[in-house]
C-alpha atoms as a PDB file:
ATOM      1  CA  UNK A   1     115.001 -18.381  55.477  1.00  0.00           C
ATOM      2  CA  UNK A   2     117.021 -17.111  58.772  1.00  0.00           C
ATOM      3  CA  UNK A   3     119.206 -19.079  60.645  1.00  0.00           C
ATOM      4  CA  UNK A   4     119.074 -18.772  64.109  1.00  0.00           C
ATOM      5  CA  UNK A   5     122.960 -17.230  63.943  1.00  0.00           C
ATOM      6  CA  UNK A   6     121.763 -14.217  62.210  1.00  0.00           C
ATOM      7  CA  UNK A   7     119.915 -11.426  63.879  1.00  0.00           C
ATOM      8  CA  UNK A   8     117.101  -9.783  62.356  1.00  0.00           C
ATOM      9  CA  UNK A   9     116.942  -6.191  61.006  1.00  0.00           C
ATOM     10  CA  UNK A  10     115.013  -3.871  62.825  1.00  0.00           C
ATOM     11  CA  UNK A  11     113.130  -1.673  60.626  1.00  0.00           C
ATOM     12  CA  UNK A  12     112.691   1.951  61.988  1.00  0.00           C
ATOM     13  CA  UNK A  13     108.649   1.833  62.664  1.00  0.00           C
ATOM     14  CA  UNK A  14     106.837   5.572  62.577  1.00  0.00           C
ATOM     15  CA  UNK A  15     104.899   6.744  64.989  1.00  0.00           C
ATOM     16  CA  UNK A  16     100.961   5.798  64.176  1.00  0.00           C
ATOM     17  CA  UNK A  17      99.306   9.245  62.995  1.00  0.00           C
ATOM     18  CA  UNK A  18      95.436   8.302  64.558  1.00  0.00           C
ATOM     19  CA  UNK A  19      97.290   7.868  67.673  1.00  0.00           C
ATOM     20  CA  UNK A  20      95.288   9.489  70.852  1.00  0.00           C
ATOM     21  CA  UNK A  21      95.580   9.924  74.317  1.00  0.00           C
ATOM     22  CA  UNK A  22      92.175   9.438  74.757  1.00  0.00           C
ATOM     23  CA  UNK A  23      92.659  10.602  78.780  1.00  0.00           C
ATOM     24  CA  UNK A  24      94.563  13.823  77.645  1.00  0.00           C
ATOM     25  CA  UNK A  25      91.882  14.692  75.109  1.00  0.00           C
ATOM     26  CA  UNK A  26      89.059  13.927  77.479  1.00  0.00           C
ATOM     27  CA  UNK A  27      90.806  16.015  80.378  1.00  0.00           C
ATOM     28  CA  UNK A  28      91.411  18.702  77.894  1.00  0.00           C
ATOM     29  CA  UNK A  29      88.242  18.581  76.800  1.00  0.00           C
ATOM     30  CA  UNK A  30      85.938  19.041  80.241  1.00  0.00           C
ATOM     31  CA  UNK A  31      88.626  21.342  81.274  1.00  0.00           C
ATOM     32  CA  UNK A  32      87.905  23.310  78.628  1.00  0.00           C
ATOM     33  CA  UNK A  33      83.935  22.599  78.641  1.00  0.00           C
ATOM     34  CA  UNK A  34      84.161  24.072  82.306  1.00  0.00           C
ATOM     35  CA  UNK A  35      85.750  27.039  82.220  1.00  0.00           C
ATOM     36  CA  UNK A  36      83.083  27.823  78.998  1.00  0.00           C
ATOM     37  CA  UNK A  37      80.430  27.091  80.914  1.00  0.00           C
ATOM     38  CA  UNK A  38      81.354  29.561  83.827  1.00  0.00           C
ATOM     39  CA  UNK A  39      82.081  32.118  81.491  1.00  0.00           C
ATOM     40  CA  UNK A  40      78.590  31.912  80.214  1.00  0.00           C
ATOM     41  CA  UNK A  41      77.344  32.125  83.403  1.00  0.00           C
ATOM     42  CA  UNK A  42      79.630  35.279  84.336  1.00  0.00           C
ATOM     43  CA  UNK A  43      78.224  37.030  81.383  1.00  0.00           C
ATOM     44  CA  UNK A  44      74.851  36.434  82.307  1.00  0.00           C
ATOM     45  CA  UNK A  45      74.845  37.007  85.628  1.00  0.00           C
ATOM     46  CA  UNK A  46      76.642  40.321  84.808  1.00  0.00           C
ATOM     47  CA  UNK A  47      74.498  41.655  82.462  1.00  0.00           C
ATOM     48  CA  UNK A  48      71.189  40.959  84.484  1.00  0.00           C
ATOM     49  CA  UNK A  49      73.426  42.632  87.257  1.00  0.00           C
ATOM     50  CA  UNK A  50      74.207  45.949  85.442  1.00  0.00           C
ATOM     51  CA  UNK A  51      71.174  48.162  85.676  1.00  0.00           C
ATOM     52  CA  UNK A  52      69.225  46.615  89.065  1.00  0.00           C
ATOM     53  CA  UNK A  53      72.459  48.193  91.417  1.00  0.00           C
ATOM     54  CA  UNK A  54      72.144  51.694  89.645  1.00  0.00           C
ATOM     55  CA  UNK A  55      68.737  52.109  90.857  1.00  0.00           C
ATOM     56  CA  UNK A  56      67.328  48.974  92.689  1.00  0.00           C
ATOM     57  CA  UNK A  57      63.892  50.635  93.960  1.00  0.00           C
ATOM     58  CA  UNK A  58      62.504  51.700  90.264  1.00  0.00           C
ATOM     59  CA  UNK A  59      59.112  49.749  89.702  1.00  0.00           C
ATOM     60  CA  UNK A  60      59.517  49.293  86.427  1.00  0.00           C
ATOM     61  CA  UNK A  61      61.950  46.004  85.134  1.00  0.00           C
ATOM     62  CA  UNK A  62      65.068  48.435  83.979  1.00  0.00           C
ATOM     63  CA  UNK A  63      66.360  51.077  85.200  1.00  0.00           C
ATOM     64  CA  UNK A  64      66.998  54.681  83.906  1.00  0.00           C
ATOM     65  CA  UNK A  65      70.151  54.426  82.454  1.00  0.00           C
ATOM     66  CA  UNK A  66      68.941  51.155  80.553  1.00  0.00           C
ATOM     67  CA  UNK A  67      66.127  53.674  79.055  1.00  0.00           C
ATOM     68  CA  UNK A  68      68.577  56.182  78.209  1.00  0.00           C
ATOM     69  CA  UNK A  69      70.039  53.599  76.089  1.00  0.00           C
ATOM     70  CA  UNK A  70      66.676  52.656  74.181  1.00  0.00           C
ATOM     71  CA  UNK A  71      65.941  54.760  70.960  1.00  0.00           C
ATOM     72  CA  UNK A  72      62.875  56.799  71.127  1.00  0.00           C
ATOM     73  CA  UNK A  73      60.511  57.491  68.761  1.00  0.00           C
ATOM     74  CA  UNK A  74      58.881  60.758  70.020  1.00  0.00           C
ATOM     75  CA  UNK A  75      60.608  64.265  69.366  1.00  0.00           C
ATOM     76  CA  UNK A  76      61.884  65.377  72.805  1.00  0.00           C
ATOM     77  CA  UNK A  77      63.078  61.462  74.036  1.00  0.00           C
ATOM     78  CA  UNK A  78      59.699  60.525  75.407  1.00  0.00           C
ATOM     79  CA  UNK A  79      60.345  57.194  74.466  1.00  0.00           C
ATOM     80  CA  UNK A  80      57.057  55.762  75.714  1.00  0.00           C
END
């Protein structure tokens, strides 16, 4: 039993492991989310961008240096 003259030992306690900052994580988190999500959208955007300023009166849906790009079948690049 302790008397009230002695003091009691302090035992050195670790720092809990499963400790989170549940703020920094969240932050973090939508932060990162974000700047994904724009990036996705970047991509997009530039790739549906690429071939409609090379030649933006064609009629058909891509442009001739998209076909270019497309294997053809027929001797002679006739494509279709």
């Amino acid at each position: 039993m302790v008397t009230p003259t002695q003091a009691p030992t302090k035992v050195p306690q670790e720092p809990d492991p499963f400790y989170y900052d549940y703020d920094t994580v969240q932050t973090v988190g939508m932060t990162l989310a974000t700047i994904l999500f724009l990036l996705g959208i970047i991509i997009i955007v530039s790739k549906k961008m690429k071939c409609r300023k090379a030649d933006s009166r064609s009629e058909s849906p891509t442009c001739k240096s998209c076909k270019s790009e497309l294997p053809s079948s027929a001797p002679g690049g006739g494509g279709v």
